[in-house]
Protein backbone atom coordinates (compact mmCIF):
# COMPACT_ATOMS: atom_id res chain seq x y z
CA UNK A 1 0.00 0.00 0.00
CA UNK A 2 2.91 2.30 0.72
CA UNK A 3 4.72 1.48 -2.40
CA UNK A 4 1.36 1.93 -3.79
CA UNK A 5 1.08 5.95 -2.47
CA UNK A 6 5.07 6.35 -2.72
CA UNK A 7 4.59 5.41 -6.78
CA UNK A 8 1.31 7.69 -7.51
CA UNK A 9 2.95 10.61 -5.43
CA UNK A 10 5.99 10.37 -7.68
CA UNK A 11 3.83 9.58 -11.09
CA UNK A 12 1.95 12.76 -9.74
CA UNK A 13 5.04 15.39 -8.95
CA UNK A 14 6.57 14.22 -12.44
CA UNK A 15 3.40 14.92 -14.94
CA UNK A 16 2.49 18.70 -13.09
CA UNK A 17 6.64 19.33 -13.22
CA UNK A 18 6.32 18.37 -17.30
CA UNK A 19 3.44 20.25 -17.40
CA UNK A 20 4.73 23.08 -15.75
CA UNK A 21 8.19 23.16 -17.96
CA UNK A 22 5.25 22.76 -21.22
CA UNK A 23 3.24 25.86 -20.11
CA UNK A 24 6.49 28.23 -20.22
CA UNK A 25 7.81 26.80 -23.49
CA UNK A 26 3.97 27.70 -25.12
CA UNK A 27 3.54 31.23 -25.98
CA UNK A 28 0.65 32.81 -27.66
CA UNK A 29 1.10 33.46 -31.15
CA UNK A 30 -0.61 37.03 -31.24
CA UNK A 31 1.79 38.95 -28.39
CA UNK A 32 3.34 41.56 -30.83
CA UNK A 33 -0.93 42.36 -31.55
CA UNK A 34 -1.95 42.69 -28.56
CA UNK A 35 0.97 44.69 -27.33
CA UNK A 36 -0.11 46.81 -30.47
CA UNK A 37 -3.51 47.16 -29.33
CA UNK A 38 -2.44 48.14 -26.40
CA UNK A 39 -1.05 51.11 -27.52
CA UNK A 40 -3.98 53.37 -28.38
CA UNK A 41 -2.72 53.52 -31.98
CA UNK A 42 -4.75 51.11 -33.78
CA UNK A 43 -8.66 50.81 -33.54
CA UNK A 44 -10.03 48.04 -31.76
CA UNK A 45 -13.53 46.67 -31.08
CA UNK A 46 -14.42 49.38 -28.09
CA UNK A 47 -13.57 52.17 -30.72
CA UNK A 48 -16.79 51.51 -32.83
CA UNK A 49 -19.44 54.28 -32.63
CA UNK A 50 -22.60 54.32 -31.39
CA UNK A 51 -24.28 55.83 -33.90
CA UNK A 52 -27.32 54.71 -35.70
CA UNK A 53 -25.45 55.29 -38.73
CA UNK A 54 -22.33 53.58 -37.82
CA UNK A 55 -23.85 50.92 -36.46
CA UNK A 56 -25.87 50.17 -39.64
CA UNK A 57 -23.10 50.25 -41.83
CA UNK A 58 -21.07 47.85 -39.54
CA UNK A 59 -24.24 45.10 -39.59
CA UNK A 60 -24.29 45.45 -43.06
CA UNK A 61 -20.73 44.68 -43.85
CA UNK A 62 -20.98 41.78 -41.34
CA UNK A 63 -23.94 40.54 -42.77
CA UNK A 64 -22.06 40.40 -46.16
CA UNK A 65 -19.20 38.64 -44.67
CA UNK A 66 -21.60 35.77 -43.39
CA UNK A 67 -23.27 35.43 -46.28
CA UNK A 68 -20.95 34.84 -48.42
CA UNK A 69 -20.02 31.11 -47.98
CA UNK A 70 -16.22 30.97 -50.00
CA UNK A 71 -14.97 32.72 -47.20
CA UNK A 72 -12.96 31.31 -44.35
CA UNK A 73 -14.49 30.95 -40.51
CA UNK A 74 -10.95 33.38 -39.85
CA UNK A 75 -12.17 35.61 -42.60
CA UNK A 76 -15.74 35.91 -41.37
CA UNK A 77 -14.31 36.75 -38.20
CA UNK A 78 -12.22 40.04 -38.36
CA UNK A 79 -13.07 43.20 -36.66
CA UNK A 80 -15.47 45.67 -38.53
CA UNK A 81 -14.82 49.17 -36.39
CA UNK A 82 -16.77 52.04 -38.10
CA UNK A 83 -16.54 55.36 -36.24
CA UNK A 84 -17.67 59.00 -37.87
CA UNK A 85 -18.44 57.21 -41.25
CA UNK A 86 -14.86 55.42 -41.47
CA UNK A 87 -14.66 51.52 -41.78
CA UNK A 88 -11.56 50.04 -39.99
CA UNK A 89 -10.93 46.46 -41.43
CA UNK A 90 -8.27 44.39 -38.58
CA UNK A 91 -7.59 40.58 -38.74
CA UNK A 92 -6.07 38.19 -40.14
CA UNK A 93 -7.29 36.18 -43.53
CA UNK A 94 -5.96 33.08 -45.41
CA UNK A 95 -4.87 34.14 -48.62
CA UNK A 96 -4.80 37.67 -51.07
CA UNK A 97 -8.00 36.76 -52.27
CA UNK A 98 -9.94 36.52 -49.69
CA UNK A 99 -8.67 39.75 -48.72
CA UNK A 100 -10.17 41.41 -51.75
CA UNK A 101 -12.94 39.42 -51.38
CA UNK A 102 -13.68 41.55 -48.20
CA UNK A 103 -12.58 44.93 -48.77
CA UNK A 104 -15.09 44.37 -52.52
CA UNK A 105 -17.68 42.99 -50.11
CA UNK A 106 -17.45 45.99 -47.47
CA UNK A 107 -17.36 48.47 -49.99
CA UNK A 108 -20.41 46.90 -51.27
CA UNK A 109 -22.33 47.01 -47.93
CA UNK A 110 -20.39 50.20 -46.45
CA UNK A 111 -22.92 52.54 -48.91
CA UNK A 112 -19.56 54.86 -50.10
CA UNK A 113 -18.24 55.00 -46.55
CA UNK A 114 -14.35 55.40 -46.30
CA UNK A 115 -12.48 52.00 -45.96
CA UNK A 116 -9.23 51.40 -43.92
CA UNK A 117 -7.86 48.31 -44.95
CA UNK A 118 -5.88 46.64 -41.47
CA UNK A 119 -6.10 42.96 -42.79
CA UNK A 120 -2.91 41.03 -42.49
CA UNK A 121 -2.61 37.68 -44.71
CA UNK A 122 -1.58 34.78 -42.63
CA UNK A 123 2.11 34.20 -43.21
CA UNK A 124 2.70 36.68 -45.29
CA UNK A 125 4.96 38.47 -42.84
């Protein structure tokens, strides 16, 4: 019975220490972003405007995005940040194309409002 305890207690320190050792090795991917968003100079999600008519054109252009069904579950989900009538498009995509699949597709919806195009293409850096 004591060999029993002595061998789980040991089985028990060695997995958390490997686990432990696993967890500092790991580092997010998206640091340098959020250390960017951080600073105040790009626009993130708690930028977008209140407005009725800000508001509208962001639903649209999301509505676009989830409609159309070539584009990627990454693509669908970028940030759409419209403040005084500007469109700020952040987030990564899969490939060129899809890309200029969403800036056409939220100049489309966006009604002649100004688009900032923030998308990054996945390894393209």
């Amino acid at each position: 019975m004591k060999r029993t305890l002595l061998a789980l207690a040991s089985l028990s320190a060695f997995s958390l220490a490997a686990l432990a050792a696993d967890n500092e090795k790991a580092k997010p991917d998206n640091t340098a972003a959020n250390e960017r968003d951080r600073s105040g100079e790009t626009k993130t999600s708690g930028d977008q405007s209140n407005s009725s008519a800000d508001l509208k054109t962001t639903q649209a252009i999301r509505r676009a995005l989830m409609k159309d069904l070539e584009l990627s579950t990454t693509a669908k989900n970028i940030k759409v940040i419209t403040a005084n009538g500007q469109v700020t498009l952040r987030g990564p995509v899969k490939s060129a194309q899809e890309k200029a699949k969403i800036d056409q597709l939220a100049r489309s919806a966006a009604g002649g409002a100004q688009i900032d195009d923030q998308l990054d293409v996945k390894g393209s850096k």
